[in-house]
Protein backbone atom coordinates (compact mmCIF):
# COMPACT_ATOMS: atom_id res chain seq x y z
CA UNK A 1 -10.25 51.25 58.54
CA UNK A 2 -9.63 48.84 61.51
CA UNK A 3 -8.09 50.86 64.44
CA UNK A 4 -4.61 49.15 64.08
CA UNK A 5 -4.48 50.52 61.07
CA UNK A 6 -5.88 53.96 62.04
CA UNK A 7 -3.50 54.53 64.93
CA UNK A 8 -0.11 53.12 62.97
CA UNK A 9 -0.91 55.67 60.39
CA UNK A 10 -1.49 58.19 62.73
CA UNK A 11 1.82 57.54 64.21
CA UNK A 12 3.88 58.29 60.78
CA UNK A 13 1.54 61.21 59.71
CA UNK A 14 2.57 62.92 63.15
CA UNK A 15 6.18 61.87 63.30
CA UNK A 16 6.71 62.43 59.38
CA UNK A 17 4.93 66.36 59.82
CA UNK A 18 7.39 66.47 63.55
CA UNK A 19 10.51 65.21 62.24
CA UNK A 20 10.64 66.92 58.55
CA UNK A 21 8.40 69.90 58.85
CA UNK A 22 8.13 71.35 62.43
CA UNK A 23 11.51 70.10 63.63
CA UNK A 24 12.47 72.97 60.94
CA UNK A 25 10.09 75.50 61.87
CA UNK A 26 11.00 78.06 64.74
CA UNK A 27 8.62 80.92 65.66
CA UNK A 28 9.88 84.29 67.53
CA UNK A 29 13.43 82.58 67.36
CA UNK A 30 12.20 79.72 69.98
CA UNK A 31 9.13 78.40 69.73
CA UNK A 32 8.59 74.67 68.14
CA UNK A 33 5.69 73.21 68.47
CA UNK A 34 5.29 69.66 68.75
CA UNK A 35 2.61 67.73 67.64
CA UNK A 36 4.00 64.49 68.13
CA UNK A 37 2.79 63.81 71.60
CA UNK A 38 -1.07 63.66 69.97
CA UNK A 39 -0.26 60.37 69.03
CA UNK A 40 -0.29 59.14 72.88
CA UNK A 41 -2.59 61.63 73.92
CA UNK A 42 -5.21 59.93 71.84
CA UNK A 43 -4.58 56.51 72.38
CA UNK A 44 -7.37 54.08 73.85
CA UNK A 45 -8.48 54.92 77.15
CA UNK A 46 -8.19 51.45 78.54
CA UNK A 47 -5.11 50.31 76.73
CA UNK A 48 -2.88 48.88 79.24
CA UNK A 49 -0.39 50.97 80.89
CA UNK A 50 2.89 49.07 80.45
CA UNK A 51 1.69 49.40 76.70
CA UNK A 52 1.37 53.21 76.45
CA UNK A 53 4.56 53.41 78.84
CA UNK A 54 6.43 51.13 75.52
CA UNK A 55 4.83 53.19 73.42
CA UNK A 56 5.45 57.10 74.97
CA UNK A 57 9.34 55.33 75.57
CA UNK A 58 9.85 54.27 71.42
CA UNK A 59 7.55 57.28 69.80
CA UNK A 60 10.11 59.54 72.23
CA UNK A 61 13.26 57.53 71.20
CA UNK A 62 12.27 57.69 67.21
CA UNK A 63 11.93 61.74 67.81
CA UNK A 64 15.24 62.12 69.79
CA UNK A 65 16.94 60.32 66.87
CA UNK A 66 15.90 62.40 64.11
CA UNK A 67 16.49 65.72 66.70
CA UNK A 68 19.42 64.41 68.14
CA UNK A 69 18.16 65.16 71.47
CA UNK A 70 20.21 62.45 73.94
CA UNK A 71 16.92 61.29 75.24
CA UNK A 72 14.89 63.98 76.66
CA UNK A 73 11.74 63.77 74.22
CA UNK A 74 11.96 60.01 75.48
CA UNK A 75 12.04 61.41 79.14
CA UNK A 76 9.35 63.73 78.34
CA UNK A 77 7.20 61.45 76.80
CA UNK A 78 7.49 58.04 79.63
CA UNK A 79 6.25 60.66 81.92
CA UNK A 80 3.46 61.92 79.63
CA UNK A 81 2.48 58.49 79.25
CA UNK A 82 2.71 57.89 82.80
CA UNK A 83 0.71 60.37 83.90
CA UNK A 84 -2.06 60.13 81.13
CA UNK A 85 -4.43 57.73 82.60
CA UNK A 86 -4.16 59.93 86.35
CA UNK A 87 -5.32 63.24 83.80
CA UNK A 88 -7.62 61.64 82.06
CA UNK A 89 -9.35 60.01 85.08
CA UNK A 90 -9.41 63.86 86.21
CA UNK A 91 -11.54 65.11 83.34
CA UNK A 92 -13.12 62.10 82.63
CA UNK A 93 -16.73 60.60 84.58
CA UNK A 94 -15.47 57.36 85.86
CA UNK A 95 -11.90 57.51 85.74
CA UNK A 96 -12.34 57.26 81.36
CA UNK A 97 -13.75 53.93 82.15
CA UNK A 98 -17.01 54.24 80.34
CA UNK A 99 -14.64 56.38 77.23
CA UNK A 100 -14.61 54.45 73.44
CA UNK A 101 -11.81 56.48 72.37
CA UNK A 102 -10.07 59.90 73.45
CA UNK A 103 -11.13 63.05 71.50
CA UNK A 104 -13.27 65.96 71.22
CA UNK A 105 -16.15 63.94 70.72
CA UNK A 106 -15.67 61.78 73.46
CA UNK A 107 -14.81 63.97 76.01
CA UNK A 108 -16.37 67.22 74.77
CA UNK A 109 -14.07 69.99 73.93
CA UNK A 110 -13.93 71.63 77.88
CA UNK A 111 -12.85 68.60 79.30
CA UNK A 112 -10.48 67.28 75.95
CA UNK A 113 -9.00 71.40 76.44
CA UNK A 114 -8.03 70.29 80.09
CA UNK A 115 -6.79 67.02 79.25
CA UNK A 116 -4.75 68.24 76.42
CA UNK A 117 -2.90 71.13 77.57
CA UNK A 118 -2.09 69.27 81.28
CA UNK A 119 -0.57 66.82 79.14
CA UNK A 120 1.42 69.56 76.82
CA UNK A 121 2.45 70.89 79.51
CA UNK A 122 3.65 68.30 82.12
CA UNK A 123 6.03 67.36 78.13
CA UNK A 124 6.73 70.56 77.84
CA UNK A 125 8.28 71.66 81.05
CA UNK A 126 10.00 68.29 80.96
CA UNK A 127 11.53 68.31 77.99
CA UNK A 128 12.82 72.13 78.16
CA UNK A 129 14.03 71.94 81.44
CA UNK A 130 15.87 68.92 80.76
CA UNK A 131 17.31 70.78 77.75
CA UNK A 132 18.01 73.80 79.89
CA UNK A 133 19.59 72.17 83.22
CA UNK A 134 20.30 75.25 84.97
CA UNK A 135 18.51 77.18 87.43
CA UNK A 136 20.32 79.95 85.66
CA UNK A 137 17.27 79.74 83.05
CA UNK A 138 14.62 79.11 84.85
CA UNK A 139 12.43 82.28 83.48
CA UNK A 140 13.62 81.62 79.99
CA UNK A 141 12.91 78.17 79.98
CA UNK A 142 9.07 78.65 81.74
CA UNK A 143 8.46 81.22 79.11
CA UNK A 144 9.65 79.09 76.63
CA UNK A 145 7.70 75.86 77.71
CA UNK A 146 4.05 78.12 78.04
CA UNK A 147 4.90 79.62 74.61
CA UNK A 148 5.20 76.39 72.67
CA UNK A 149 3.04 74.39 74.80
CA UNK A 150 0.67 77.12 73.53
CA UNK A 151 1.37 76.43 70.19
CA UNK A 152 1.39 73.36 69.95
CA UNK A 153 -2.09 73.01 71.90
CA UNK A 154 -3.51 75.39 69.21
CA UNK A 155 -2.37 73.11 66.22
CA UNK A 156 -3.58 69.76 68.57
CA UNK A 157 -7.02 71.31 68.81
CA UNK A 158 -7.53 72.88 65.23
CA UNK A 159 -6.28 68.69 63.75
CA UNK A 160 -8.38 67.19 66.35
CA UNK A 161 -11.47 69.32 65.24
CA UNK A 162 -10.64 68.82 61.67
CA UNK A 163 -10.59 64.90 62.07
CA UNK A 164 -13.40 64.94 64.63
CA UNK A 165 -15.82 67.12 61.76
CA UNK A 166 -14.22 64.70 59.24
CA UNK A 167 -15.20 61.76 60.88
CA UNK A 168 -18.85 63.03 61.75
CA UNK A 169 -19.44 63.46 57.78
């Protein structure tokens, strides 16, 4: 399967399982894990900015739509994708320069652990605290945003292994 392909179904696997399965799922009364945000995370390393910036902007703008969310997994998201390439050059030997693709088997799990939950977690904090907008719920919202990002990192790592053993097969 040519990578085109690959990613596009990738993108309505994830939003398909967000927007009709997890959007409906809520754990201890508040936590909702999002699984979305994979799609960007795993993107090609040296896919041009302004693209994963259009990207992060429409895969945040389809989600807010089916959440009806006013914008604030779109918010979340821009800034995930903006800050993806200054993370991954973090983990990554040479800035992700030398990277075919983003994953556990390119970046070993350590490094793809770091990458990943940074990433959850600048989204996370984001996109709650937008929600919140009060300093009123500060705690509740920080507690809320480690929870899920948590969550959501376990279910990112347990379908990136299952693809990764999948694709070593």
């Amino acid at each position: 399967m040519n990578k085109l392909a690959k990613n596009t179904t990738r993108l309505i696997s994830l939003i398909a399982i967000q927007v009709f399965i997890l959007n409906n799922i809520q754990i201890i009364q508040f936590v909702n894990p999002y699984i979305y945000i994979m799609f960007i995370m795993l993107l090609p390393p040296k896919m041009p900015k302004i693209f994963v910036l259009i990207t992060s902007f429409f895969l945040g703008f389809i989600i807010d739509i089916f959440s009806d969310s006013y914008g604030i997994h779109t918010a979340a998201t821009v800034l995930m994708g903006y800050i993806r390439p200054k993370v991954l050059s973090l983990v990554s030997i040479k800035g992700g320069e030398e990277l075919e693709g983003i994953g556990i088997k390119h970046l070993r799990l350590g490094r793809f652990f770091t990458y990943t939950s940074s990433l959850i977690l600048a989204h996370h904090f984001t996109l709650f605290y937008l929600e919140a907008f009060r300093w009123s719920e500060f705690f509740d919202t920080f507690f809320r945003s480690i929870s899920t990002g948590l969550f959501s990192l376990i279910l990112i790592l347990c379908i990136e292994s299952l693809q990764s053993n999948s694709s070593n097969k």
